[in-house]
C-alpha atoms as a PDB file:
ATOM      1  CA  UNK A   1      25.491 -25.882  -5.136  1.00  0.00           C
ATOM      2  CA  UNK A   2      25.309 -23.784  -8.354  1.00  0.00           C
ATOM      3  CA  UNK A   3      25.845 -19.950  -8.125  1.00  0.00           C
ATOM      4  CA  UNK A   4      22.471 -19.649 -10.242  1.00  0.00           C
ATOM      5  CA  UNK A   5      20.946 -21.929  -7.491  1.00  0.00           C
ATOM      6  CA  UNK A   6      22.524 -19.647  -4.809  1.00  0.00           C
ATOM      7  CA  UNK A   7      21.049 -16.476  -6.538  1.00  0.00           C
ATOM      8  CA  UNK A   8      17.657 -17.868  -7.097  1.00  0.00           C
ATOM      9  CA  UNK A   9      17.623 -19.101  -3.406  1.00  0.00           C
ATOM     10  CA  UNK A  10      18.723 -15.481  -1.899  1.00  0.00           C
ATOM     11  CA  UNK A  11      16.172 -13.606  -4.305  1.00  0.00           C
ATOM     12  CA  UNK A  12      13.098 -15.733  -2.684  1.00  0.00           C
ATOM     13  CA  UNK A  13      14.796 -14.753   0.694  1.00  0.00           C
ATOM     14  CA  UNK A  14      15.221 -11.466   0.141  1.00  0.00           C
ATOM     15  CA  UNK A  15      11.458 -11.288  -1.608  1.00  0.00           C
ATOM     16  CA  UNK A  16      10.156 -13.244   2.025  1.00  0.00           C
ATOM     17  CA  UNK A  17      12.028 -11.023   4.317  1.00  0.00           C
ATOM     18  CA  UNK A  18      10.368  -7.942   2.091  1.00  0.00           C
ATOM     19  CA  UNK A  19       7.085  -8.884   2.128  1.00  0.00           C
ATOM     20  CA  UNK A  20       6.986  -9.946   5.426  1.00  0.00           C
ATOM     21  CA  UNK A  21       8.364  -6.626   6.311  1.00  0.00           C
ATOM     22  CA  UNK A  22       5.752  -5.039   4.584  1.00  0.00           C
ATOM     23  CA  UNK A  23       2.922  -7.382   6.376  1.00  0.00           C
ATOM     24  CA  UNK A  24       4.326  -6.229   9.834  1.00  0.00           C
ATOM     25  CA  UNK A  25       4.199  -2.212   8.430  1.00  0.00           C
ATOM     26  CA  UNK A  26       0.720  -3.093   7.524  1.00  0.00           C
ATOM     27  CA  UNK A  27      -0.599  -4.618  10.548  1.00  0.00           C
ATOM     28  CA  UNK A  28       1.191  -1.919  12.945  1.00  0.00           C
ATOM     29  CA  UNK A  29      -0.472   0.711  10.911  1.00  0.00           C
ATOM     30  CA  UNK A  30      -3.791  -0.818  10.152  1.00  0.00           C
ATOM     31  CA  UNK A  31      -4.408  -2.885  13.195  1.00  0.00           C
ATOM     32  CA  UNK A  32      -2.075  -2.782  16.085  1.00  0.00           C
ATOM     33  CA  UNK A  33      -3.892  -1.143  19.240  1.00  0.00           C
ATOM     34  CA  UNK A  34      -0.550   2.375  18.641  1.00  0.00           C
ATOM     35  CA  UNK A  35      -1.369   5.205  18.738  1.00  0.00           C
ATOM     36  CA  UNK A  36      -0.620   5.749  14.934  1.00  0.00           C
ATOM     37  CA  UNK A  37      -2.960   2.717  14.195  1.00  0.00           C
ATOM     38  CA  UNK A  38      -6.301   3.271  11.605  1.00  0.00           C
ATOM     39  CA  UNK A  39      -7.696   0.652  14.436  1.00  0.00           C
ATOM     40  CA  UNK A  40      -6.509   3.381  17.202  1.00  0.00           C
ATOM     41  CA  UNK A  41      -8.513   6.115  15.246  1.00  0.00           C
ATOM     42  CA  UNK A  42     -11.685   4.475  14.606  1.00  0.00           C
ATOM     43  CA  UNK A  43     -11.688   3.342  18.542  1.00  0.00           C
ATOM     44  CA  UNK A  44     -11.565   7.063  19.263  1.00  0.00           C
ATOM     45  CA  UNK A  45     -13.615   8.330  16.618  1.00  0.00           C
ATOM     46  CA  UNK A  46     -16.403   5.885  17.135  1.00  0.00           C
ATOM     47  CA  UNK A  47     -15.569   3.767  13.818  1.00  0.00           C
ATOM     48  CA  UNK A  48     -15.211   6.686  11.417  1.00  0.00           C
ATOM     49  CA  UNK A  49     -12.927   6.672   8.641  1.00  0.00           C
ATOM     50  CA  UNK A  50      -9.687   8.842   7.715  1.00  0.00           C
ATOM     51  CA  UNK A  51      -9.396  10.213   4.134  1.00  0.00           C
ATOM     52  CA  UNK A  52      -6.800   7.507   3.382  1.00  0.00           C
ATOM     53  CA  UNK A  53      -9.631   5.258   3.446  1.00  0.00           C
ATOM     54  CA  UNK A  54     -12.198   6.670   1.012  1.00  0.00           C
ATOM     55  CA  UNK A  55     -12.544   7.011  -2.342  1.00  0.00           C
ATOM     56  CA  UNK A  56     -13.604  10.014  -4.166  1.00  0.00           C
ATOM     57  CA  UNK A  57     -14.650  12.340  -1.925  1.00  0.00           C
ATOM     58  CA  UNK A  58     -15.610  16.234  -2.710  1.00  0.00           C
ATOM     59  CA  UNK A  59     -13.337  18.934  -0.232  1.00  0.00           C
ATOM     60  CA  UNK A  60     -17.340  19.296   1.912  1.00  0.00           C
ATOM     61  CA  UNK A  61     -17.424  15.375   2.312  1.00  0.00           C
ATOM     62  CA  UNK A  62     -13.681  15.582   3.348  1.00  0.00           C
ATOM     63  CA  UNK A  63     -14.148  18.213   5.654  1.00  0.00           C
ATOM     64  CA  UNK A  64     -16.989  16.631   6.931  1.00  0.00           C
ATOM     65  CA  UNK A  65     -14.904  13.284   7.387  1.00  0.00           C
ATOM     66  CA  UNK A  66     -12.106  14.922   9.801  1.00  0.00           C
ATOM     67  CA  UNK A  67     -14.765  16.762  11.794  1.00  0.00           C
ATOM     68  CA  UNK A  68     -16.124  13.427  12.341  1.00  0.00           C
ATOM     69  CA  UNK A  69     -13.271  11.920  13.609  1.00  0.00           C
ATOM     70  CA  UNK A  70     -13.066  14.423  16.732  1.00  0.00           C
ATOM     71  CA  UNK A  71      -9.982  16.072  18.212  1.00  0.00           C
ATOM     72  CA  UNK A  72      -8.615  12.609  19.769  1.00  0.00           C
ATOM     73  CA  UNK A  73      -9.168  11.200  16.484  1.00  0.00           C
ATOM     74  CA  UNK A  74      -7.327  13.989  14.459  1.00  0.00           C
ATOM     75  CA  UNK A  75      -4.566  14.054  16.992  1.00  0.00           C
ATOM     76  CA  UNK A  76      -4.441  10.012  16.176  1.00  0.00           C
ATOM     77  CA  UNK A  77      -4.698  10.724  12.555  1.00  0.00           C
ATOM     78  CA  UNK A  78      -1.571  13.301  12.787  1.00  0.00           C
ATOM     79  CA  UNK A  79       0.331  10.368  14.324  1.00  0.00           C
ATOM     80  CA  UNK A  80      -0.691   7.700  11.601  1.00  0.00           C
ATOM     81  CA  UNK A  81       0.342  10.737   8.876  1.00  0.00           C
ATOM     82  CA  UNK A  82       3.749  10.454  10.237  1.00  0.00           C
ATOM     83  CA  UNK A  83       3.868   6.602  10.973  1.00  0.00           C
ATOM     84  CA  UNK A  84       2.730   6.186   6.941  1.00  0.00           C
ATOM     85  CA  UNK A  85       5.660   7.439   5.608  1.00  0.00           C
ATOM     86  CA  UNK A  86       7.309   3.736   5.526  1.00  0.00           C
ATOM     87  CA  UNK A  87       4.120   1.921   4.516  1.00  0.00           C
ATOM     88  CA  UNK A  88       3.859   2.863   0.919  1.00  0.00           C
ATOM     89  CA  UNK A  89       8.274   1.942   0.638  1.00  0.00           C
ATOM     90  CA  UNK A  90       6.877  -1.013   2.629  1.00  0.00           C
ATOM     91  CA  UNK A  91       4.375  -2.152  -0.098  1.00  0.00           C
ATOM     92  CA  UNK A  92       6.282  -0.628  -3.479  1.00  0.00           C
ATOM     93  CA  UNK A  93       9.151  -2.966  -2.322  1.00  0.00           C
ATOM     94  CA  UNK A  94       7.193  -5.909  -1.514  1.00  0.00           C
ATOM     95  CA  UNK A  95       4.806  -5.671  -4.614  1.00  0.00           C
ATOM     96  CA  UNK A  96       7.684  -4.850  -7.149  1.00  0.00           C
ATOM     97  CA  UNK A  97       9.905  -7.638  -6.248  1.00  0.00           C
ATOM     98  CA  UNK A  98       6.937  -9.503  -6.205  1.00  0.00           C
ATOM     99  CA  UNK A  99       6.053  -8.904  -9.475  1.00  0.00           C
ATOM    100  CA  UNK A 100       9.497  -9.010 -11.089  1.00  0.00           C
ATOM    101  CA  UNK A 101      10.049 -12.766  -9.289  1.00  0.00           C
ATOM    102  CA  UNK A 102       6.786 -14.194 -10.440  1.00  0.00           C
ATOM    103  CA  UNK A 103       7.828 -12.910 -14.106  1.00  0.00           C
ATOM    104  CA  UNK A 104      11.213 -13.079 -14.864  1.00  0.00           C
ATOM    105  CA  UNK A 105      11.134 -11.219 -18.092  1.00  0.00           C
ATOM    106  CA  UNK A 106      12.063  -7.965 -19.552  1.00  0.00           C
ATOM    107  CA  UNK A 107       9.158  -6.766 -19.737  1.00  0.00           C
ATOM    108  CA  UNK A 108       8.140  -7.438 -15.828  1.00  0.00           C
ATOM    109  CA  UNK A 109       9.949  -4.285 -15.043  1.00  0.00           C
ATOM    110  CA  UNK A 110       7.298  -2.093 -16.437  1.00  0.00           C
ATOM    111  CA  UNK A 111       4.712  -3.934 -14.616  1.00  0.00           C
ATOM    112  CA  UNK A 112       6.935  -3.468 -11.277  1.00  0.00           C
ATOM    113  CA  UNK A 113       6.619  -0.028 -11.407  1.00  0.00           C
ATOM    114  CA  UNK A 114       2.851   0.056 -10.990  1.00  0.00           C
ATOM    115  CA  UNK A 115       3.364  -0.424  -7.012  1.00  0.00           C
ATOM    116  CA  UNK A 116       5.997   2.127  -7.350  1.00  0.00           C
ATOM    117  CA  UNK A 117       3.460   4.815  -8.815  1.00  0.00           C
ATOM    118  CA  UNK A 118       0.966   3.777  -5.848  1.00  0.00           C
ATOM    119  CA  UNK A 119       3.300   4.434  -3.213  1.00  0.00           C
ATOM    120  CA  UNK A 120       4.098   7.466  -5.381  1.00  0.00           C
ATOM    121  CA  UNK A 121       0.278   8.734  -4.759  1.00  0.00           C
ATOM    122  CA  UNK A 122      -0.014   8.042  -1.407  1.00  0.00           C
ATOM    123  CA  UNK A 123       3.610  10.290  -0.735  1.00  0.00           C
ATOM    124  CA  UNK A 124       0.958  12.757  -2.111  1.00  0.00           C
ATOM    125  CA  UNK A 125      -2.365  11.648  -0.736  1.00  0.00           C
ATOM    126  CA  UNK A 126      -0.305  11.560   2.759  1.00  0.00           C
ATOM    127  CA  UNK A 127       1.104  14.964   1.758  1.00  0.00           C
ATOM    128  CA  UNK A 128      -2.403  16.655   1.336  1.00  0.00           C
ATOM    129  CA  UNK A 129      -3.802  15.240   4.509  1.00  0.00           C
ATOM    130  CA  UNK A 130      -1.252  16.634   6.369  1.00  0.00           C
ATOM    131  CA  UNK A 131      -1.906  20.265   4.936  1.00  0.00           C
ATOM    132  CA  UNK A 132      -5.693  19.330   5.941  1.00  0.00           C
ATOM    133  CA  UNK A 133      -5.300  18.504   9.393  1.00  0.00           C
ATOM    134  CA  UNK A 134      -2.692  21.095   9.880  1.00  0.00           C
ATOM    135  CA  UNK A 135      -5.311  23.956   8.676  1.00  0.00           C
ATOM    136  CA  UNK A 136      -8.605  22.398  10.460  1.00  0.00           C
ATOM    137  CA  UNK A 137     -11.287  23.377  11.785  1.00  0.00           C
ATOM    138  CA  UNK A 138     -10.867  25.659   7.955  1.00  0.00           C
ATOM    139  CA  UNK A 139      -9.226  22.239   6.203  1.00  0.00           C
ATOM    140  CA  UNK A 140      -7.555  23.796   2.576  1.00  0.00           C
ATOM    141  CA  UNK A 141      -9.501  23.111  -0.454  1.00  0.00           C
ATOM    142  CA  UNK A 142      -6.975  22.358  -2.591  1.00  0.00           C
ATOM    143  CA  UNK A 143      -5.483  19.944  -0.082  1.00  0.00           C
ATOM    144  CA  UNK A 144      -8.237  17.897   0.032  1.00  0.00           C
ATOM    145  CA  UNK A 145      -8.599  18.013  -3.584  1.00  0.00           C
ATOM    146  CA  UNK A 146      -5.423  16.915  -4.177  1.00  0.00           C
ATOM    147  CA  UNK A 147      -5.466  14.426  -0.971  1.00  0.00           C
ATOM    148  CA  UNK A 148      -9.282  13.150  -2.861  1.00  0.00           C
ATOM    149  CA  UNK A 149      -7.399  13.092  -6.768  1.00  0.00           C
ATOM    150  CA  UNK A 150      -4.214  11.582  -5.215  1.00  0.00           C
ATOM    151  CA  UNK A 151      -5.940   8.676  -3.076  1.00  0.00           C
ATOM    152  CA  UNK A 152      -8.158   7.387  -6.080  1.00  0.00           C
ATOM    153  CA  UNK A 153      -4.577   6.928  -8.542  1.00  0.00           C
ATOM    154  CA  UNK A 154      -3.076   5.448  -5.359  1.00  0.00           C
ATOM    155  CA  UNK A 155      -6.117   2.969  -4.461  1.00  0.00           C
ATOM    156  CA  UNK A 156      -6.497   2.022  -8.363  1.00  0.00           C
ATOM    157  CA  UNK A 157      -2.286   1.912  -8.991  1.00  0.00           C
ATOM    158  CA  UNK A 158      -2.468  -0.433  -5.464  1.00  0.00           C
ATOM    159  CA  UNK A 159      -5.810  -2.831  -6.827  1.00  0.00           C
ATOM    160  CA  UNK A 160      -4.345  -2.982 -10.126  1.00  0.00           C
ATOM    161  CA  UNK A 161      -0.586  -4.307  -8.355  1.00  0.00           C
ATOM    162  CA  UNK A 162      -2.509  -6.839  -6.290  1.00  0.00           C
ATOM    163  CA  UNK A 163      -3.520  -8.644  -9.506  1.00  0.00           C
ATOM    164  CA  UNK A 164      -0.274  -8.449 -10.883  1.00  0.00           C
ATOM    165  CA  UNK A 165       0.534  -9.906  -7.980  1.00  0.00           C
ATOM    166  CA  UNK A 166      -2.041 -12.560  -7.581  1.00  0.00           C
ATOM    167  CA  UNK A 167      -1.543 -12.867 -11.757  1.00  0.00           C
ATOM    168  CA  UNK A 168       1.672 -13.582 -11.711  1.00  0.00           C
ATOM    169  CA  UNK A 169       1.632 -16.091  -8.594  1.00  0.00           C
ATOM    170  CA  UNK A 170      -0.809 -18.066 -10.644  1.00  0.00           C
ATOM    171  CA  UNK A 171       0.946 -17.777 -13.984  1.00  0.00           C
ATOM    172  CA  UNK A 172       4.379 -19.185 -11.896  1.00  0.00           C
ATOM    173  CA  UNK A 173       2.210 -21.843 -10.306  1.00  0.00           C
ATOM    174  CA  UNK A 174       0.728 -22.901 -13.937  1.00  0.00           C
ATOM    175  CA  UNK A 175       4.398 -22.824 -15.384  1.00  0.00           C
ATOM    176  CA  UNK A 176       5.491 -25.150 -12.435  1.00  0.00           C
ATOM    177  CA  UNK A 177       2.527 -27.625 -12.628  1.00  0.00           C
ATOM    178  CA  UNK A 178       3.026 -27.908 -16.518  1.00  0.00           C
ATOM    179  CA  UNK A 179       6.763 -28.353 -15.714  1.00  0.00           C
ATOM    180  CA  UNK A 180       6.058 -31.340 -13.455  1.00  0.00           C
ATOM    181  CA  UNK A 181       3.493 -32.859 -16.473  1.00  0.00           C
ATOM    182  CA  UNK A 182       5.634 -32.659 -18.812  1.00  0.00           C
ATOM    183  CA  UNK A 183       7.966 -34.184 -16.491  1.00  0.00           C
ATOM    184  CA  UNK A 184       5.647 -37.099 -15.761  1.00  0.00           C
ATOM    185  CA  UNK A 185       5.113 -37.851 -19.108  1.00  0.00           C
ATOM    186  CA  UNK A 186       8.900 -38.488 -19.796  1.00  0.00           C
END
């Protein structure tokens, strides 16, 4: 076997093992019945929603969100504020790679960084929520400000690598399909 074989072989193993990483992050924090679970918080809250789940909210309609969620649910969201600190690595690595393997040009590396800025805003988003819920039942202002600015440049950044994503599967799979035509034809 060719070392270029090799090396394209232990990229798409390293990309799987990455993303599947990421999947697991994901579900333990979004769905696993743990107590740092989003699923965990809405069963305590009765189905309300933490900040890291809205978009553009004012500091009254933030407030108003973690009074919702009760004590149990605050104490819940405390534990999800700590569990998210390797969910946005999680995602940046998966996304990036991602993105870089479906493009393989120079160019690619700007679009890889978009995940990286997401991940970047939800460091920040996370950061701000943490101030919030440390300084309830009198949540800081500026922290959910900042926790409302830095969610909406994490959820766009995050939308916009998605379709990268998806964009660049389907621009590989079009490559490889007009490969195997041209093949055909010869």
């Amino acid at each position: 076997m060719s070392h270029r074989r090799l090396n394209r072989i232990s990229r798409r193993c390293v990309l799987v093992v990455v993303i599947g990483q990421a999947f697991v992050v994901g579900y333990l924090i979004g769905f696993a019945p743990v107590p740092f679970s989003a699923a965990r918080i809405s069963a305590v809250s009765g189905g309300e929603k933490t900040l890291d789940a809205m978009f553009a909210y004012s500091p009254s309609e933030g407030a108003a969100a973690l009074a919702a969620l009760g004590s149990e649910g605050r104490r819940h969201y405390n534990y999800l504020q700590i569990a998210d600190l390797a969910f946005p690595l999680s995602y940046a690595a998966a996304l990036s790679s991602a993105i870089f393997a479906w493009f393989h040009k120079r160019w690619a590396l700007a679009l890889a960084c978009v995940p990286i800025v997401a991940a970047a805003f939800d460091y920040l988003e996370n950061a701000a929520v943490f101030v919030a819920l440390r300084t309830y039942p009198n949540p800081s202002r500026a922290a959910l400000l900042g926790a409302s600015a830095a969610g909406v440049v994490k959820w766009i950044s995050f939308v916009l690598a998605l379709v990268l994503c998806a964009g660049g599967g389907l621009y590989r799979l079009a490559r490889v399909v007009r490969a195997q035509s041209v093949g055909e034809q010869h």
